[in-house]
PDB file of N, CA and C in Angstrom:
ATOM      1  N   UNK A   1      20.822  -3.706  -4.971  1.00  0.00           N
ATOM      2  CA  UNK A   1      20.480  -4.372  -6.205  1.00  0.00           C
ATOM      3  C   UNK A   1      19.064  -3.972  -6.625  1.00  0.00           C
ATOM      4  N   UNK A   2      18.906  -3.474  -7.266  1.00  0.00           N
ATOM      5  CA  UNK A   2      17.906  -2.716  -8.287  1.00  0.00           C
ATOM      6  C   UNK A   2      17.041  -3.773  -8.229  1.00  0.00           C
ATOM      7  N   UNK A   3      16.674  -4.900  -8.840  1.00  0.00           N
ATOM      8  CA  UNK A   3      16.120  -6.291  -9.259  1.00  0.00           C
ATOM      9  C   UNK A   3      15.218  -6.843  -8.331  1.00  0.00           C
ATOM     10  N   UNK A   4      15.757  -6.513  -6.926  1.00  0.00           N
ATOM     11  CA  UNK A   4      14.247  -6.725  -5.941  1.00  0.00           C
ATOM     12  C   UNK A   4      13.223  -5.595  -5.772  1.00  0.00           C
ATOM     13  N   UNK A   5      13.929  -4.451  -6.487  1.00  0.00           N
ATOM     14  CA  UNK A   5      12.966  -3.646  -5.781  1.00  0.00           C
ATOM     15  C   UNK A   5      11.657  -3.387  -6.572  1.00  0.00           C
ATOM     16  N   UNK A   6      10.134  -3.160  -5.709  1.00  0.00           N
ATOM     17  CA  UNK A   6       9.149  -3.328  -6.691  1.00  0.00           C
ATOM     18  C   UNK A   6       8.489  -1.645  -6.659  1.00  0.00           C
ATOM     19  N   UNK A   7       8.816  -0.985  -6.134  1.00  0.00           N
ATOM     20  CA  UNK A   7       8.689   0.179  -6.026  1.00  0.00           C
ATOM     21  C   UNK A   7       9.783   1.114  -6.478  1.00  0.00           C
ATOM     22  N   UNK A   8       9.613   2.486  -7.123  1.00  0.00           N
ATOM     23  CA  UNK A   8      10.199   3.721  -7.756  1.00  0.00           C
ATOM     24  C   UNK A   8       9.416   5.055  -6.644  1.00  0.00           C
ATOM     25  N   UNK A   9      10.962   5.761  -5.875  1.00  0.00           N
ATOM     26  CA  UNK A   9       9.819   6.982  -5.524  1.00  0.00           C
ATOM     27  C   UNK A   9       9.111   7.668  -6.358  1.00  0.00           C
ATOM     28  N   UNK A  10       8.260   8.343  -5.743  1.00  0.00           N
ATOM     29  CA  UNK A  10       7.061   8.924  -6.672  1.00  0.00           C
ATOM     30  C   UNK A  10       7.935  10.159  -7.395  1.00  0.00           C
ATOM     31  N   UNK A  11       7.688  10.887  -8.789  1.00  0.00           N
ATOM     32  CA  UNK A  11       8.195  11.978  -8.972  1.00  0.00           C
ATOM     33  C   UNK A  11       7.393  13.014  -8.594  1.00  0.00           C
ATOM     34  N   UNK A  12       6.383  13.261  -7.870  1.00  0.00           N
ATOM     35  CA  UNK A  12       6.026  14.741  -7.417  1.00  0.00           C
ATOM     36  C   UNK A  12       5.550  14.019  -6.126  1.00  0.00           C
ATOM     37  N   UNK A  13       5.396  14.656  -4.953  1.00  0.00           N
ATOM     38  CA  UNK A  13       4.754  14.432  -4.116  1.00  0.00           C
ATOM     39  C   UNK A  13       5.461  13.497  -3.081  1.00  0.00           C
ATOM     40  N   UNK A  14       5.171  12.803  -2.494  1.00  0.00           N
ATOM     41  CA  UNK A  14       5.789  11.655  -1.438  1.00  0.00           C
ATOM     42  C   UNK A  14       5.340  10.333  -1.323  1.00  0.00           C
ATOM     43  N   UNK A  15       6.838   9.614  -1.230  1.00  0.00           N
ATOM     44  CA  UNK A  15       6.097   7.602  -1.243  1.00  0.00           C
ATOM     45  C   UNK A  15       6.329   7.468  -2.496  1.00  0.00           C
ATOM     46  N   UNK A  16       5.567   6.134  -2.592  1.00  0.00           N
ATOM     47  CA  UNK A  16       6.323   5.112  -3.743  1.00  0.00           C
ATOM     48  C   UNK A  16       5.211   4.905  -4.792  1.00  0.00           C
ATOM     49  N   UNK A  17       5.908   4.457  -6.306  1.00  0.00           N
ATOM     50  CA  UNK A  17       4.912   4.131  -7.171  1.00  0.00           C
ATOM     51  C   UNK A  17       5.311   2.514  -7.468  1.00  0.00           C
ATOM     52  N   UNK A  18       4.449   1.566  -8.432  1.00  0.00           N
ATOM     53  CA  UNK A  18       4.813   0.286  -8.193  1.00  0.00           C
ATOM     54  C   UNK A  18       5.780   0.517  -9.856  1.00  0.00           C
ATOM     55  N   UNK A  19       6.968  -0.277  -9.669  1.00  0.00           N
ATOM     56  CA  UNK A  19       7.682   0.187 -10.581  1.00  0.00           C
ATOM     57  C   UNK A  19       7.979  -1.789 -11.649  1.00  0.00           C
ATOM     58  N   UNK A  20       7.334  -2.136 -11.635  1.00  0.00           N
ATOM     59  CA  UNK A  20       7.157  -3.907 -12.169  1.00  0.00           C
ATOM     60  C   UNK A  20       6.202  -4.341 -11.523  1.00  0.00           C
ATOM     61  N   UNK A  21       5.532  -5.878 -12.329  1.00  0.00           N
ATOM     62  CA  UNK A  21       5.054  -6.537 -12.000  1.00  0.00           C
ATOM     63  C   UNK A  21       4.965  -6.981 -10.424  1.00  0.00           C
ATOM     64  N   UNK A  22       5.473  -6.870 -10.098  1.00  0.00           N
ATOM     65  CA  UNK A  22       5.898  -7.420  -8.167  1.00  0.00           C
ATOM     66  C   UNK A  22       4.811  -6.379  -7.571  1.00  0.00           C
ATOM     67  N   UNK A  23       5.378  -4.938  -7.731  1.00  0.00           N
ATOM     68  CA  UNK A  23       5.084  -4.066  -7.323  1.00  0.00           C
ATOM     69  C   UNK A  23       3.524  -3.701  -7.158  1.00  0.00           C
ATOM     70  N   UNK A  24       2.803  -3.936  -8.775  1.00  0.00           N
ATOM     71  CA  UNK A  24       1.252  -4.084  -9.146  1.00  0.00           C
ATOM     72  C   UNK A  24       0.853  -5.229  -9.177  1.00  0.00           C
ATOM     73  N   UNK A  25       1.443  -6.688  -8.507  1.00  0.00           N
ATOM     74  CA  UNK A  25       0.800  -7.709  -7.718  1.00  0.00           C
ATOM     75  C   UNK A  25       0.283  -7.129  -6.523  1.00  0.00           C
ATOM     76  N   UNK A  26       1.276  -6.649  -5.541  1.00  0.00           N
ATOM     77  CA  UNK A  26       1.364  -6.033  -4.312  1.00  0.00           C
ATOM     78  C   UNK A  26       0.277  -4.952  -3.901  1.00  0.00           C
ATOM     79  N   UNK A  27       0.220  -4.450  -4.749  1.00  0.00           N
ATOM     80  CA  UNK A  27      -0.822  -3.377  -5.171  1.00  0.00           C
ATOM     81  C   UNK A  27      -2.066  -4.148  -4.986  1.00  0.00           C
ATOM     82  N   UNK A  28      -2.128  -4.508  -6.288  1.00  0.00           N
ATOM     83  CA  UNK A  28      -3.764  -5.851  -6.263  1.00  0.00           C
ATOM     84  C   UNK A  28      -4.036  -6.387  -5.373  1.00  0.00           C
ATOM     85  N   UNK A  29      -2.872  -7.018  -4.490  1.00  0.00           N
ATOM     86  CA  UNK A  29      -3.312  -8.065  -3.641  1.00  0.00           C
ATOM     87  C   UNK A  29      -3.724  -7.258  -2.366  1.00  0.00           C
ATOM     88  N   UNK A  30      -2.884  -5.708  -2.157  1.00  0.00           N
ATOM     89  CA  UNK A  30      -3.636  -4.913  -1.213  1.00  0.00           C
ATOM     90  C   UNK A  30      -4.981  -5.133  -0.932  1.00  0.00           C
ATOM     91  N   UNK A  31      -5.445  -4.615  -2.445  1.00  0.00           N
ATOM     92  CA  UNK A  31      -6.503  -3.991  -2.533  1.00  0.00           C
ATOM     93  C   UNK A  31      -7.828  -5.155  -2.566  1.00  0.00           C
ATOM     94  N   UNK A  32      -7.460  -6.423  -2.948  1.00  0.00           N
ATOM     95  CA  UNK A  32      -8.420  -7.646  -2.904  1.00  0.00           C
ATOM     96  C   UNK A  32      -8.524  -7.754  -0.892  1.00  0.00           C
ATOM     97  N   UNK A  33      -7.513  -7.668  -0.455  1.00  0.00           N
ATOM     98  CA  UNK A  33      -7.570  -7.919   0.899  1.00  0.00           C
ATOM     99  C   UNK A  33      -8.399  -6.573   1.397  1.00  0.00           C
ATOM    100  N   UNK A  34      -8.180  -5.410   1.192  1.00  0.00           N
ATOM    101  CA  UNK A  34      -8.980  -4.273   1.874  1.00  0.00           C
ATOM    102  C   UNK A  34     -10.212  -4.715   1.652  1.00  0.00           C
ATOM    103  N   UNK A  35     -10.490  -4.969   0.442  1.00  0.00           N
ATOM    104  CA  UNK A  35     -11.983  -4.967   0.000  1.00  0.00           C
ATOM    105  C   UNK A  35     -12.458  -6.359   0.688  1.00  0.00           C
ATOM    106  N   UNK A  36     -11.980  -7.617   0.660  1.00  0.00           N
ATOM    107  CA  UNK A  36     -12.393  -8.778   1.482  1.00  0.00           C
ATOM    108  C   UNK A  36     -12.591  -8.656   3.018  1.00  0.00           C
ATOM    109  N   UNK A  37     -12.213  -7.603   3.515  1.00  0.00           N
ATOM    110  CA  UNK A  37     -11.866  -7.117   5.382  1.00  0.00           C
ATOM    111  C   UNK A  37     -13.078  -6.296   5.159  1.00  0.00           C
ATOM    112  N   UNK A  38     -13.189  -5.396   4.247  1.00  0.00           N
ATOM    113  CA  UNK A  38     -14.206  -4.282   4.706  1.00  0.00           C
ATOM    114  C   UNK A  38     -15.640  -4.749   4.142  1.00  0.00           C
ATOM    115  N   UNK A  39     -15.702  -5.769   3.103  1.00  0.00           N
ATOM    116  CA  UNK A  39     -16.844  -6.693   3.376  1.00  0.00           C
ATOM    117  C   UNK A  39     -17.566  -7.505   3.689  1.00  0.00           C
ATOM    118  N   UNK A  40     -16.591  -8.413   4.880  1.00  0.00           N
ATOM    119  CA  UNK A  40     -16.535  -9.454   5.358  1.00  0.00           C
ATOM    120  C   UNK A  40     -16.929  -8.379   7.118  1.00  0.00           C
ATOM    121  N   UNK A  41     -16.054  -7.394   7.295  1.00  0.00           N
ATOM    122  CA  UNK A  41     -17.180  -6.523   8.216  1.00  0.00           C
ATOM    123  C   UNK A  41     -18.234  -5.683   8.226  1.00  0.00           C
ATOM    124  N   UNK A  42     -18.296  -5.328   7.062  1.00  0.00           N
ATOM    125  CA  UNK A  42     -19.864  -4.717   6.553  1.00  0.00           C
ATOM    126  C   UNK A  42     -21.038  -6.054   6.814  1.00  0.00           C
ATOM    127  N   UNK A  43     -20.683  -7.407   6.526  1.00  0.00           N
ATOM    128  CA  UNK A  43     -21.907  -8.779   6.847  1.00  0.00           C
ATOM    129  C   UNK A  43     -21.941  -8.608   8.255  1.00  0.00           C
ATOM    130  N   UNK A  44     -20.832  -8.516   8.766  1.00  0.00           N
ATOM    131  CA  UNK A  44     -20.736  -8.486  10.498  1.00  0.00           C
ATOM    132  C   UNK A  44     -21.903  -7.519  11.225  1.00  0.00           C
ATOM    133  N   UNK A  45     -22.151  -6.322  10.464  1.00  0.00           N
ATOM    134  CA  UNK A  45     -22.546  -5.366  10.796  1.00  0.00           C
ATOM    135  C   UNK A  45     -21.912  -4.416  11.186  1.00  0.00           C
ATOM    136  N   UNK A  46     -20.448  -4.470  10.945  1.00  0.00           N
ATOM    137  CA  UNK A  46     -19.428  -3.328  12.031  1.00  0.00           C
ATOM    138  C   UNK A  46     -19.738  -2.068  11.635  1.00  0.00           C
ATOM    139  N   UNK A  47     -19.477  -0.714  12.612  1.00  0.00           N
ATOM    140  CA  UNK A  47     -19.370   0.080  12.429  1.00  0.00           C
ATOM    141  C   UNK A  47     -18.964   0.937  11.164  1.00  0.00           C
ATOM    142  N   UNK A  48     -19.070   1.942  10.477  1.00  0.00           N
ATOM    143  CA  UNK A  48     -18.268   2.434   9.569  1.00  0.00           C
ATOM    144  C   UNK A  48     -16.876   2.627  10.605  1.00  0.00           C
ATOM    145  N   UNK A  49     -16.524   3.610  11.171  1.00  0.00           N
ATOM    146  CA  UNK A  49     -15.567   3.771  11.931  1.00  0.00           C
ATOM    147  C   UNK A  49     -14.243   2.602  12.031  1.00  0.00           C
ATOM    148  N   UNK A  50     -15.042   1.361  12.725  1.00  0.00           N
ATOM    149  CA  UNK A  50     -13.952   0.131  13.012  1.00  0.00           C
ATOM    150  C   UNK A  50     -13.222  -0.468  11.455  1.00  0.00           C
ATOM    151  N   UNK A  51     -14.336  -0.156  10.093  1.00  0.00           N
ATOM    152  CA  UNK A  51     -14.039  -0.499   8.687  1.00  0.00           C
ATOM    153  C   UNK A  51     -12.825   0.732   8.482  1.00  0.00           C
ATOM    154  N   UNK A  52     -13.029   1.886   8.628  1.00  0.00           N
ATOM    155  CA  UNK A  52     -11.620   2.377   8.667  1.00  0.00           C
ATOM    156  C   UNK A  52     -10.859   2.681   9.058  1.00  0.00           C
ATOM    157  N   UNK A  53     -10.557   2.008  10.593  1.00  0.00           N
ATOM    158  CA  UNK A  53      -9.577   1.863  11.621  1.00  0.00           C
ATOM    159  C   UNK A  53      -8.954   0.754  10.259  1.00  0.00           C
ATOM    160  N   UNK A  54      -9.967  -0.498  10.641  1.00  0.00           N
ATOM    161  CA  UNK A  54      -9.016  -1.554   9.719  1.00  0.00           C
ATOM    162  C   UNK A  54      -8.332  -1.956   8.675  1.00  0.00           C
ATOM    163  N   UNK A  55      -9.026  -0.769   7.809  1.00  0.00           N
ATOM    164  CA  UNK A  55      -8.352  -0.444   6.569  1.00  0.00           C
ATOM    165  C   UNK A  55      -6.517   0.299   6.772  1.00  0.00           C
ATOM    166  N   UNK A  56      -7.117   1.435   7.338  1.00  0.00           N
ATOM    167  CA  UNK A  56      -5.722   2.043   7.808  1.00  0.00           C
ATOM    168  C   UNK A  56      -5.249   1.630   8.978  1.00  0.00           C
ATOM    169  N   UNK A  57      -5.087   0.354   9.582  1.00  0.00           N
ATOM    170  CA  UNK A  57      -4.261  -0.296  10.111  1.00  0.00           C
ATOM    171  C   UNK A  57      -3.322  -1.085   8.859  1.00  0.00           C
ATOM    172  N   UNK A  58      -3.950  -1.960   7.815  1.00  0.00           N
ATOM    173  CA  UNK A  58      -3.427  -2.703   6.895  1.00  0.00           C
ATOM    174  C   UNK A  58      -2.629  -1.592   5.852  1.00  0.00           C
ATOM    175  N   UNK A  59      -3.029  -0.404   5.462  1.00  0.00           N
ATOM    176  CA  UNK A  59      -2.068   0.330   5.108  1.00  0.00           C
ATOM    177  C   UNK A  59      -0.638   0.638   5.438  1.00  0.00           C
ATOM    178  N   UNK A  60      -0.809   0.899   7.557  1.00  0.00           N
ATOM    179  CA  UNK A  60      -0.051   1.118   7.757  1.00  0.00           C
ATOM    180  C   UNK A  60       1.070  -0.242   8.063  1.00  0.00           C
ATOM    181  N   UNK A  61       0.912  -1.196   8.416  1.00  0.00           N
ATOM    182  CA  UNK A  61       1.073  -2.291   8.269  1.00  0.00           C
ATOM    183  C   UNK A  61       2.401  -2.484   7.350  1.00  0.00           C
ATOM    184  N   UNK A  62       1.786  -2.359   5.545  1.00  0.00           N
ATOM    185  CA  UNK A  62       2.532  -2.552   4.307  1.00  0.00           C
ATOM    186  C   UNK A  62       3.247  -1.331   4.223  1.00  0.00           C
ATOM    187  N   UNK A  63       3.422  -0.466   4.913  1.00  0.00           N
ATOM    188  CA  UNK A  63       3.956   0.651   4.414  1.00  0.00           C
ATOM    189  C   UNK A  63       5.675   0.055   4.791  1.00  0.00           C
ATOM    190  N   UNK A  64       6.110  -0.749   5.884  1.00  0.00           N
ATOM    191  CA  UNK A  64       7.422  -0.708   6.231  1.00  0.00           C
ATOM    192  C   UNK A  64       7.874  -1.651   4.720  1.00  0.00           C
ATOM    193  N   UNK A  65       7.184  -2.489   4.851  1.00  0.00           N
ATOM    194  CA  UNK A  65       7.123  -3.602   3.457  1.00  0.00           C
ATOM    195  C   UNK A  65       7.220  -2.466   1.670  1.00  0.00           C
ATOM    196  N   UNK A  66       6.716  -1.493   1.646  1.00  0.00           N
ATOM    197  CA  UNK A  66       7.085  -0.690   0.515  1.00  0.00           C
ATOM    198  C   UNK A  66       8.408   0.166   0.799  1.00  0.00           C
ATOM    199  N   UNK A  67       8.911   0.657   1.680  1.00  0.00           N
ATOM    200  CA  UNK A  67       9.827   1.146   1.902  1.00  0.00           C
ATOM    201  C   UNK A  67      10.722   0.491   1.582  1.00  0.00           C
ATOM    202  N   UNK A  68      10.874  -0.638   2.062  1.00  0.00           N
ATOM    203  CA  UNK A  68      12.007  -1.696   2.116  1.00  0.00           C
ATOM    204  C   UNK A  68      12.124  -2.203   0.432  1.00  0.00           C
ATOM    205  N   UNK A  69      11.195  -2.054  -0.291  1.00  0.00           N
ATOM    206  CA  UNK A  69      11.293  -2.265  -1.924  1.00  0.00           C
ATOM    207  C   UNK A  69      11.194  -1.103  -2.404  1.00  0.00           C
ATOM    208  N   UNK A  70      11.791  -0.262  -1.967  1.00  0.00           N
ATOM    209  CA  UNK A  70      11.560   0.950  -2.733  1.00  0.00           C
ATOM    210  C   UNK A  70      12.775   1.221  -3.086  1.00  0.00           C
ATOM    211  N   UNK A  71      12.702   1.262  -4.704  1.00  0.00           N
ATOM    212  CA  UNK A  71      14.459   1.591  -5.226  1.00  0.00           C
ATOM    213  C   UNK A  71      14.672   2.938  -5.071  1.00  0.00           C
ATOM    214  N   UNK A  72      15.388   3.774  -3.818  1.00  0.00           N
ATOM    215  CA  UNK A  72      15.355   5.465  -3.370  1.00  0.00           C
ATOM    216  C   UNK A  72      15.100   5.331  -2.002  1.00  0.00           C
ATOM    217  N   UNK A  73      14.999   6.948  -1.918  1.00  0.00           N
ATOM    218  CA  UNK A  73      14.557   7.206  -0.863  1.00  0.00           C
ATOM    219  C   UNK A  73      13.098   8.213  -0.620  1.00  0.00           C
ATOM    220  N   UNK A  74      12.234   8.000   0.412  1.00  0.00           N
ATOM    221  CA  UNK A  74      10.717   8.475   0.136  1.00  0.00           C
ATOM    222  C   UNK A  74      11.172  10.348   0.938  1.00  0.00           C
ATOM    223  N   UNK A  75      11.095  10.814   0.161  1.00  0.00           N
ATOM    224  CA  UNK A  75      11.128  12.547   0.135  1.00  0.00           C
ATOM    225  C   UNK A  75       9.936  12.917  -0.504  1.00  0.00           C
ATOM    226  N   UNK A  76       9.709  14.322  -0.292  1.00  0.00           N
ATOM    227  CA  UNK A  76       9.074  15.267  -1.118  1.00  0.00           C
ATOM    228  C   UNK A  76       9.520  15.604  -2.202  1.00  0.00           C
ATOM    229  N   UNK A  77       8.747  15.547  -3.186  1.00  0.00           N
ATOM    230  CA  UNK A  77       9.408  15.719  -4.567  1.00  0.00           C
ATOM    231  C   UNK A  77       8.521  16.683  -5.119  1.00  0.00           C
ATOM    232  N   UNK A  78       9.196  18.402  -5.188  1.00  0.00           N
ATOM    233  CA  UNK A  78       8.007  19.153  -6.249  1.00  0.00           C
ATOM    234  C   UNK A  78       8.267  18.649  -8.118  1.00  0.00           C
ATOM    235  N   UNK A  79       9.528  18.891  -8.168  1.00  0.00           N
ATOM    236  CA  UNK A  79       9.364  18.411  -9.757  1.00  0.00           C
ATOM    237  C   UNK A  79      10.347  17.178  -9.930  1.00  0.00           C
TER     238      UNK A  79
END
């Protein structure tokens, strides 16, 4: 069913684009959380390093979560 899904594969390249509202909530709300983690450990004093372990942990994280809304399948796409 088409209707849950908040993601469209990408047309060139690989992975998903946000294809509705759901999709560019999901998006936003990523990106408010990366930025709240990586400045909430920048006060800490953390490392650069551990700031992008943690970042690309939370990427990888949402990635099973975009798959699973992704209306397709994630291939390489030249055109």
């Amino acid at each position: 069913m088409t209707g849950d899904k908040w993601f469209r594969p990408k047309r060139h390249g690989y992975g998903a684009a946000p294809d509705n509202w759901k999709g560019w909530a999901f998006v936003i709300a990523w990106i408010l959380i990366a930025v709240a983690l990586s400045a909430g450990l920048i006060d800490l004093g953390a490392p650069a390093w551990l700031i992008i372990l943690v970042v690309v942990a939370l990427t990888g994280a949402t990635i099973p979560l975009i798959k699973a809304k992704t209306d397709g399948d994630w291939r390489w796409r030249w055109h």
